[in-house]
C-alpha atoms as a PDB file:
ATOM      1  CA  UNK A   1      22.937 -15.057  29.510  1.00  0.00           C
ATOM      2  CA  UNK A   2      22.030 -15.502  33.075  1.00  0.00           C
ATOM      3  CA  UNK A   3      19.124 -17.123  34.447  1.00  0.00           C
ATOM      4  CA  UNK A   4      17.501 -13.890  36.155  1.00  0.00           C
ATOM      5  CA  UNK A   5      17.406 -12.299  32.360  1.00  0.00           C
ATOM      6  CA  UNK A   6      16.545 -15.302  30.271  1.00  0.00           C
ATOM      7  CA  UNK A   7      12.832 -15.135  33.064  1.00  0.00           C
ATOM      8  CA  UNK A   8      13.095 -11.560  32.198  1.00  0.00           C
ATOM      9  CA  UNK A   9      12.875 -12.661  28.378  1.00  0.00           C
ATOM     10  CA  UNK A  10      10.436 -15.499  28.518  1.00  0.00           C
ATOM     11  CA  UNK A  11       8.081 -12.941  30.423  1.00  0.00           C
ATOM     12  CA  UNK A  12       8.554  -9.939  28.592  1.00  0.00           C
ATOM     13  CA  UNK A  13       8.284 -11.730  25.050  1.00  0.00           C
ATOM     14  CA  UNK A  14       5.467 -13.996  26.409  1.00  0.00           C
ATOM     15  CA  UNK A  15       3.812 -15.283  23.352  1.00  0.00           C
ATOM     16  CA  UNK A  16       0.695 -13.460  23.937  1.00  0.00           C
ATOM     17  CA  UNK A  17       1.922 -10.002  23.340  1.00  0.00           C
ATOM     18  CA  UNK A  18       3.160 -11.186  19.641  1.00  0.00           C
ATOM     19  CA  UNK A  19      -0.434 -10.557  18.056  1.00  0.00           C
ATOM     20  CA  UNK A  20      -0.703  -6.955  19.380  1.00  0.00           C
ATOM     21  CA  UNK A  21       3.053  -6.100  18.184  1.00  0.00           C
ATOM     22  CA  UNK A  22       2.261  -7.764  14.942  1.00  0.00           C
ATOM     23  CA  UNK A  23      -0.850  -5.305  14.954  1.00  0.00           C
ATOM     24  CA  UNK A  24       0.988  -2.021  15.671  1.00  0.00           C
ATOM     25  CA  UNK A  25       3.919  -3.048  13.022  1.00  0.00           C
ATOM     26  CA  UNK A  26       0.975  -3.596  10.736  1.00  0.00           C
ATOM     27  CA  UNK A  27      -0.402   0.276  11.372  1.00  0.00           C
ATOM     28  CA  UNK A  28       2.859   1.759  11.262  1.00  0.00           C
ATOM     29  CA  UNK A  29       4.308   0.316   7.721  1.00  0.00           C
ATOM     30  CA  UNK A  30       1.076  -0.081   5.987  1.00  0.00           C
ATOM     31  CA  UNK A  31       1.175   2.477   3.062  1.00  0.00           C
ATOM     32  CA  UNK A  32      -2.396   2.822   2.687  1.00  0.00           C
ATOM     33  CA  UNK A  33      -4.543   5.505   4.618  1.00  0.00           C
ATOM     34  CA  UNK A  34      -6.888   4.353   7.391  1.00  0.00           C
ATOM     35  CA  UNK A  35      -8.510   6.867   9.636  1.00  0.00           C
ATOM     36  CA  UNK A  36      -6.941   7.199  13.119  1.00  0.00           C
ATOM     37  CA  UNK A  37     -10.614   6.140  14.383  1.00  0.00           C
ATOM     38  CA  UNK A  38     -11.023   2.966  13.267  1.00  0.00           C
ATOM     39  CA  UNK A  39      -7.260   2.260  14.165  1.00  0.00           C
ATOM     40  CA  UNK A  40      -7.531   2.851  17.173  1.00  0.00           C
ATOM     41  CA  UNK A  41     -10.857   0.858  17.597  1.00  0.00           C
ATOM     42  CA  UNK A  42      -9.024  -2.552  16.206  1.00  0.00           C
ATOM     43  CA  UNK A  43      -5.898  -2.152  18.210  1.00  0.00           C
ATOM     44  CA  UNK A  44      -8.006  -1.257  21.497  1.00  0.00           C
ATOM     45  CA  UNK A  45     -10.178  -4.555  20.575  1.00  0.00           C
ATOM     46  CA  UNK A  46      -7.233  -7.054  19.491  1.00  0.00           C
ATOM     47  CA  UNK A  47      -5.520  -5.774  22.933  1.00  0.00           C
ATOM     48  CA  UNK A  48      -8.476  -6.711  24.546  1.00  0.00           C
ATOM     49  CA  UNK A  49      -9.030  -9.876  22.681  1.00  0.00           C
ATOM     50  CA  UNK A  50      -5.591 -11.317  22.765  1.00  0.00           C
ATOM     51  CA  UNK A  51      -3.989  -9.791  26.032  1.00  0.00           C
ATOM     52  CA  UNK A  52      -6.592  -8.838  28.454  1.00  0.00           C
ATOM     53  CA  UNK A  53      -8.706 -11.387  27.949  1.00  0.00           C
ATOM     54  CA  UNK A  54      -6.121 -14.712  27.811  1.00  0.00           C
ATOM     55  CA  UNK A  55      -4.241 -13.206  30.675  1.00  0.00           C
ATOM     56  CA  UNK A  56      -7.805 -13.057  32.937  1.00  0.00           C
ATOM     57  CA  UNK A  57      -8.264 -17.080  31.556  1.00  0.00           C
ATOM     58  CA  UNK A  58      -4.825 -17.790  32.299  1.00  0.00           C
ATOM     59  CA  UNK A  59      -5.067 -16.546  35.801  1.00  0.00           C
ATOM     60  CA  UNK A  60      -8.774 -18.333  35.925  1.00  0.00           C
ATOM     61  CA  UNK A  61      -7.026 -21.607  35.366  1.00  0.00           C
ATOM     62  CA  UNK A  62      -4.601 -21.036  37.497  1.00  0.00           C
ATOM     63  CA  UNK A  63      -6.665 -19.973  40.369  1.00  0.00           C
ATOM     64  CA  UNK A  64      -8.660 -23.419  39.578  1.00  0.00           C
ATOM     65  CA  UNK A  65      -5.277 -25.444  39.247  1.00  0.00           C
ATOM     66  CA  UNK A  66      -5.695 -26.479  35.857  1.00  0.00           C
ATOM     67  CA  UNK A  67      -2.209 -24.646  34.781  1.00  0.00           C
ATOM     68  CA  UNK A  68       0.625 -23.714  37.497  1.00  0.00           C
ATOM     69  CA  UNK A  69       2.936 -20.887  35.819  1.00  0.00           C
ATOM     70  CA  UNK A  70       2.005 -18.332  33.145  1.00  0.00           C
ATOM     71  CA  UNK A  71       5.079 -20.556  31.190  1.00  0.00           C
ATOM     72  CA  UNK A  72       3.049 -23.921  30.876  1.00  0.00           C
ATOM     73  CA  UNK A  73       5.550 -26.248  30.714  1.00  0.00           C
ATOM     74  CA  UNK A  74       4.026 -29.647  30.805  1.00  0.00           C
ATOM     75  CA  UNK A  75       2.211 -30.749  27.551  1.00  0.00           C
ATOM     76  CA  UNK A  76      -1.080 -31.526  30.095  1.00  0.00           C
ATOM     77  CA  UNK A  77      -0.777 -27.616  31.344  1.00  0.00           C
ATOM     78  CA  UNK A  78      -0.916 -26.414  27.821  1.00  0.00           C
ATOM     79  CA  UNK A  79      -3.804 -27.901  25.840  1.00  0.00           C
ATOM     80  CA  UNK A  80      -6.958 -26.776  26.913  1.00  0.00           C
ATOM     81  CA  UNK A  81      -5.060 -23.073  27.005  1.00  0.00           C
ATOM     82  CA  UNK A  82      -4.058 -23.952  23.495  1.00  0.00           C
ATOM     83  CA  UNK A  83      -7.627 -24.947  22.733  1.00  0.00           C
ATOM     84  CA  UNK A  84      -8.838 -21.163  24.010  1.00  0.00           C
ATOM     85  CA  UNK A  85      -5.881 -19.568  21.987  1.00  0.00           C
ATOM     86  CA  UNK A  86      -6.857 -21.102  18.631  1.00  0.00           C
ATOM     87  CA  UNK A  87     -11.040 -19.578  19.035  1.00  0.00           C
ATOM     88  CA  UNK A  88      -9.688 -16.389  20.028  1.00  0.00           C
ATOM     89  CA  UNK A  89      -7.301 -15.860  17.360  1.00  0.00           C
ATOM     90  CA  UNK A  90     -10.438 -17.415  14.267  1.00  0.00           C
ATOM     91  CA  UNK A  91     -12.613 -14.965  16.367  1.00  0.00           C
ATOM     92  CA  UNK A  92     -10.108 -12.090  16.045  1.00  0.00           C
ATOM     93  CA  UNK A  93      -8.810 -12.948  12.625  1.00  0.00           C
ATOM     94  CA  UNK A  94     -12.425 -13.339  11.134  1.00  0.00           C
ATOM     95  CA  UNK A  95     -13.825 -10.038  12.690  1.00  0.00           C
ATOM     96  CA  UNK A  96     -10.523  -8.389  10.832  1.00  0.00           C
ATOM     97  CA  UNK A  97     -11.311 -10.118   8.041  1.00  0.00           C
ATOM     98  CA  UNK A  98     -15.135  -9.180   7.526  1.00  0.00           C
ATOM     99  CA  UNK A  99     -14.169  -5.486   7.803  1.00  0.00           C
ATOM    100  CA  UNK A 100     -12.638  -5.326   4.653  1.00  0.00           C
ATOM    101  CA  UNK A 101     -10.502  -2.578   5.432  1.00  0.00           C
ATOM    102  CA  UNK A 102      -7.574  -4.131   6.878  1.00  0.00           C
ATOM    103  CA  UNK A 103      -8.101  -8.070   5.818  1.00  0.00           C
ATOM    104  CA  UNK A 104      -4.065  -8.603   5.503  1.00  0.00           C
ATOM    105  CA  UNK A 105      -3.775  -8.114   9.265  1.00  0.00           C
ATOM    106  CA  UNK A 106      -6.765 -10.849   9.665  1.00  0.00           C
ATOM    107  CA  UNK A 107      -3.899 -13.246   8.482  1.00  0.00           C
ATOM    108  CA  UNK A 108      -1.783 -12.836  11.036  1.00  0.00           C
ATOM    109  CA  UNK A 109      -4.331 -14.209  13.242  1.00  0.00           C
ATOM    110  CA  UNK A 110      -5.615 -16.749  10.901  1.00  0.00           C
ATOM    111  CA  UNK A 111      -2.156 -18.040  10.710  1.00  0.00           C
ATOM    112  CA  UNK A 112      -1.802 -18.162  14.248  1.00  0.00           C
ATOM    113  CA  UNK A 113      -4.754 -19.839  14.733  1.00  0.00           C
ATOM    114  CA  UNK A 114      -3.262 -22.154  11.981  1.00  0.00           C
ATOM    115  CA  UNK A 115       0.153 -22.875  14.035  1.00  0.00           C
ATOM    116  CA  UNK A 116      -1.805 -23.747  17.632  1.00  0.00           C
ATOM    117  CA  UNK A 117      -3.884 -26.178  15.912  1.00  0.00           C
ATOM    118  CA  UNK A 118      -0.614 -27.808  14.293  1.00  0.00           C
ATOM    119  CA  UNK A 119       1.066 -27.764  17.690  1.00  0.00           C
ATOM    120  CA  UNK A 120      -2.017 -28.695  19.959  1.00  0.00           C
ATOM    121  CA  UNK A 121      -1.829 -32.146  17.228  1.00  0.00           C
ATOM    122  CA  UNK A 122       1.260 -32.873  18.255  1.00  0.00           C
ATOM    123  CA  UNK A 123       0.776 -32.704  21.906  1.00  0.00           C
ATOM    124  CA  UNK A 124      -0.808 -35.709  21.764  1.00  0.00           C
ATOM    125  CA  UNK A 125       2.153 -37.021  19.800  1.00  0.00           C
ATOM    126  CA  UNK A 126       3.658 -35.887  23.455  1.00  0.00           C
ATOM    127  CA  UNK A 127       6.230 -33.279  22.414  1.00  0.00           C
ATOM    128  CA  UNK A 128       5.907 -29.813  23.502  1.00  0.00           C
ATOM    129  CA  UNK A 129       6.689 -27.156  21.106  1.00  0.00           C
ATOM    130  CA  UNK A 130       8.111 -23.500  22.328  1.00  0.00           C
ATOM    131  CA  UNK A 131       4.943 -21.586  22.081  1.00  0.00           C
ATOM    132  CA  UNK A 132       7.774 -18.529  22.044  1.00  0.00           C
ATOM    133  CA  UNK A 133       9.194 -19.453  19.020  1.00  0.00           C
ATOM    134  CA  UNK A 134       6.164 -20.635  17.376  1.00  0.00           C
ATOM    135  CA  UNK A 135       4.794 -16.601  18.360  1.00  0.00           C
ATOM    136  CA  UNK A 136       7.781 -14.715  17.008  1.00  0.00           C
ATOM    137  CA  UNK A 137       8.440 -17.313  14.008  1.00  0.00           C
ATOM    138  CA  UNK A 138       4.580 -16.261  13.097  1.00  0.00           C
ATOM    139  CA  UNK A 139       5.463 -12.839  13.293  1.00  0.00           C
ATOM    140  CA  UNK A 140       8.403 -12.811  11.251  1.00  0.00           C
ATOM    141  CA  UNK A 141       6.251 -15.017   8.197  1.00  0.00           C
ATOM    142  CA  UNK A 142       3.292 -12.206   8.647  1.00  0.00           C
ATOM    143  CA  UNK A 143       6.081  -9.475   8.035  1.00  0.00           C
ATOM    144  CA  UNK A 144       7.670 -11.673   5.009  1.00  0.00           C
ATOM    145  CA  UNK A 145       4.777 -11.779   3.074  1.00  0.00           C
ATOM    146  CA  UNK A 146       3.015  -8.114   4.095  1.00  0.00           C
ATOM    147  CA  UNK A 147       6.157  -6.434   2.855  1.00  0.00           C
ATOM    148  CA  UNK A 148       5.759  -8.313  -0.443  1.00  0.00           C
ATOM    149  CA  UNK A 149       2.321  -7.685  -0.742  1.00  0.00           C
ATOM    150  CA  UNK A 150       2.932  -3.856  -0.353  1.00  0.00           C
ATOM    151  CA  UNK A 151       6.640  -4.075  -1.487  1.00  0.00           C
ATOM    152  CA  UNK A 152       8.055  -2.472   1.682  1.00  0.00           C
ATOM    153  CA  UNK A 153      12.117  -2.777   2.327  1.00  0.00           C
ATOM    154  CA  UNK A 154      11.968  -4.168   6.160  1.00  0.00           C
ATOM    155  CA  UNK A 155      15.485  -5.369   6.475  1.00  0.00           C
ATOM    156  CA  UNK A 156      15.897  -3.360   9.420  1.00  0.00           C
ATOM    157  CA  UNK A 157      12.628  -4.523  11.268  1.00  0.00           C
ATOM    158  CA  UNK A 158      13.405  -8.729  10.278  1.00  0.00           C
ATOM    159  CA  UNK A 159      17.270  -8.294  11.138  1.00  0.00           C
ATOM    160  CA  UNK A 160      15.838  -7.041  14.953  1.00  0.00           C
ATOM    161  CA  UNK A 161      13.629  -9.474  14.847  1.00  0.00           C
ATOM    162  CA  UNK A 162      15.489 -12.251  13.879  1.00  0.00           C
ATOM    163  CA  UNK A 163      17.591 -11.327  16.765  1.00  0.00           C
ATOM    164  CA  UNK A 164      15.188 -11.071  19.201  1.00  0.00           C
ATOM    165  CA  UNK A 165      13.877 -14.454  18.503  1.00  0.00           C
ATOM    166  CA  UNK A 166      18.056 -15.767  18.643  1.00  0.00           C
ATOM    167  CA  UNK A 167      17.663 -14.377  21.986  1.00  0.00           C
ATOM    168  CA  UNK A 168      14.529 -15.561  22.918  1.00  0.00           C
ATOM    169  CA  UNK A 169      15.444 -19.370  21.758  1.00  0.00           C
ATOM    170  CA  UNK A 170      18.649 -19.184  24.385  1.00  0.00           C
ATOM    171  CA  UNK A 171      16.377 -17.601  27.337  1.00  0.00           C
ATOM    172  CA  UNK A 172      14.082 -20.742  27.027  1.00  0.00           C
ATOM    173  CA  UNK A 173      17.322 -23.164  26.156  1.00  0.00           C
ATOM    174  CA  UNK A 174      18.975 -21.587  29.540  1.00  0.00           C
ATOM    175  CA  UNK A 175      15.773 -22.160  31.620  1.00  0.00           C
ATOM    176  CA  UNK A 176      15.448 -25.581  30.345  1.00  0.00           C
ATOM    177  CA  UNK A 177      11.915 -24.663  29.176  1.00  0.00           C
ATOM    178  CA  UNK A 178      12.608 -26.410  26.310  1.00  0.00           C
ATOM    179  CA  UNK A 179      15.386 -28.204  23.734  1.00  0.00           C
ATOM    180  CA  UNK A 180      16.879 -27.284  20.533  1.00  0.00           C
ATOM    181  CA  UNK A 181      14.409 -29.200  18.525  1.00  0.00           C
ATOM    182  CA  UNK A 182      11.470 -28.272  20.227  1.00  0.00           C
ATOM    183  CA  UNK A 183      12.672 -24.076  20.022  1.00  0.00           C
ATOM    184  CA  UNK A 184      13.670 -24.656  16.160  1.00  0.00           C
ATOM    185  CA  UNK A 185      10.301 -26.525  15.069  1.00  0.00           C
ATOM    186  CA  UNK A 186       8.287 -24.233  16.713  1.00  0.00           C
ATOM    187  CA  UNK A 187      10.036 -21.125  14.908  1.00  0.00           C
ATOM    188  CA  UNK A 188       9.389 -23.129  11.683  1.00  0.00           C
ATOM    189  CA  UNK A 189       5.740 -23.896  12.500  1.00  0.00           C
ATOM    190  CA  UNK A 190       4.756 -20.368  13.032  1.00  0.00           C
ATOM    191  CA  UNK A 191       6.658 -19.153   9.702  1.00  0.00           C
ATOM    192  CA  UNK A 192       5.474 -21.837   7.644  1.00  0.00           C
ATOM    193  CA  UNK A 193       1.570 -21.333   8.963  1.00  0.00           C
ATOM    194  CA  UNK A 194       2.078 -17.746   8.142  1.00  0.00           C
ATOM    195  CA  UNK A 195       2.677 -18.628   4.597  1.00  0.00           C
ATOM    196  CA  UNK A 196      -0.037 -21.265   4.281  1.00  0.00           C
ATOM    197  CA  UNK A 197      -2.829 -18.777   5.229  1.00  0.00           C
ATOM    198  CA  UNK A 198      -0.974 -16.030   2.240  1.00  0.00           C
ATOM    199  CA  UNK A 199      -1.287 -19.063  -0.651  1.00  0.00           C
ATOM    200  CA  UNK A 200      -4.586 -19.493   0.038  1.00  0.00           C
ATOM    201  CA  UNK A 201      -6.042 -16.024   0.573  1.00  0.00           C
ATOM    202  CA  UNK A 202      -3.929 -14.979  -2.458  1.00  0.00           C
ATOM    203  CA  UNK A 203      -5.460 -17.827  -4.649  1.00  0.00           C
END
């Protein structure tokens, strides 16, 4: 893997895109019915919400110098964009959730939300965790337990998934973005917030 695609990579599977893929996977396995309508409405907002908006605040603070690549890569660049990350995902995640009609996909962002705060903790414990791995690992532990809940067979989806975050780990290992510890406890954060947020809204 070469240095020109492992950018390619990184930019591409920025972390902020994961909500809104995690949002159209959502639509197109769930078995239930929901009218096209109010589909569309929720993905147009949670585009909005979680790709629009960030990348405007991300290009606000770096216009004011408080961040100086899209990538973040000192632990001082990322914490007040963590900060914003973690009240748009509760804001996203409890609009979802108050709707009633599709309160499994609310998760996703709760969990989310869930894995920043762990993460923005231990940037104070100055580590820096890949926010890449932490996005994908929360998608894959969203997908894990919404094919339970609705017993879907997804082997197909997780097997591409699992390795497009292989491939995502060695783009940020090659760019030196980040070590192997930092890419593997990130992927484990975002899984293992995924599942906290399913124990307790299945409880």
């Amino acid at each position: 893997m070469n240095l020109k695609f492992s950018k390619y990579i990184s930019y591409f599977f920025h972390p902020i895109n994961f909500p809104f893929i995690g949002a159209l996977l959502y639509f197109v396995f769930i078995p239930k019915f929901i009218f096209k309508p109010q589909e569309y409405t929720i993905l147009i907002v949670i585009f909005i919400g979680t790709y629009l908006f960030p990348i405007f605040l991300l290009l606000l603070l770096k216009r004011f110098g408080m961040i100086y690549s899209f990538q973040m890569n000192t632990i001082e660049e990322r914490k007040f964009p963590v900060l914003l990350f973690i009240s748009i995902s509760y804001i996203i995640g409890n609009w979802l959730f108050k709707s009633s009609i599709v309160d499994l996909l609310s998760l996703l962002f709760f969990g989310y939300g869930l894995g920043l705060i762990f993460l923005y903790i231990i940037l104070y414990l100055k580590k820096k965790i890949s926010l890449h791995s932490t996005a994908i690992g929360g998608l894959i532990g969203f997908l894990i337990y919404f094919s339970f809940h609705y017993k879907l067979n997804m082997i197909i989806v997780f097997s591409i998934l699992f390795i497009l975050s292989g491939i995502i780990g060695s783009s940020r290992l090659k760019l030196k973005a980040h070590n192997l510890s930092e890419i593997s406890l990130g992927y484990l954060l975002g899984i293992i917030s995924q599942f906290i947020v399913y124990f307790i809204y299945s409880i």
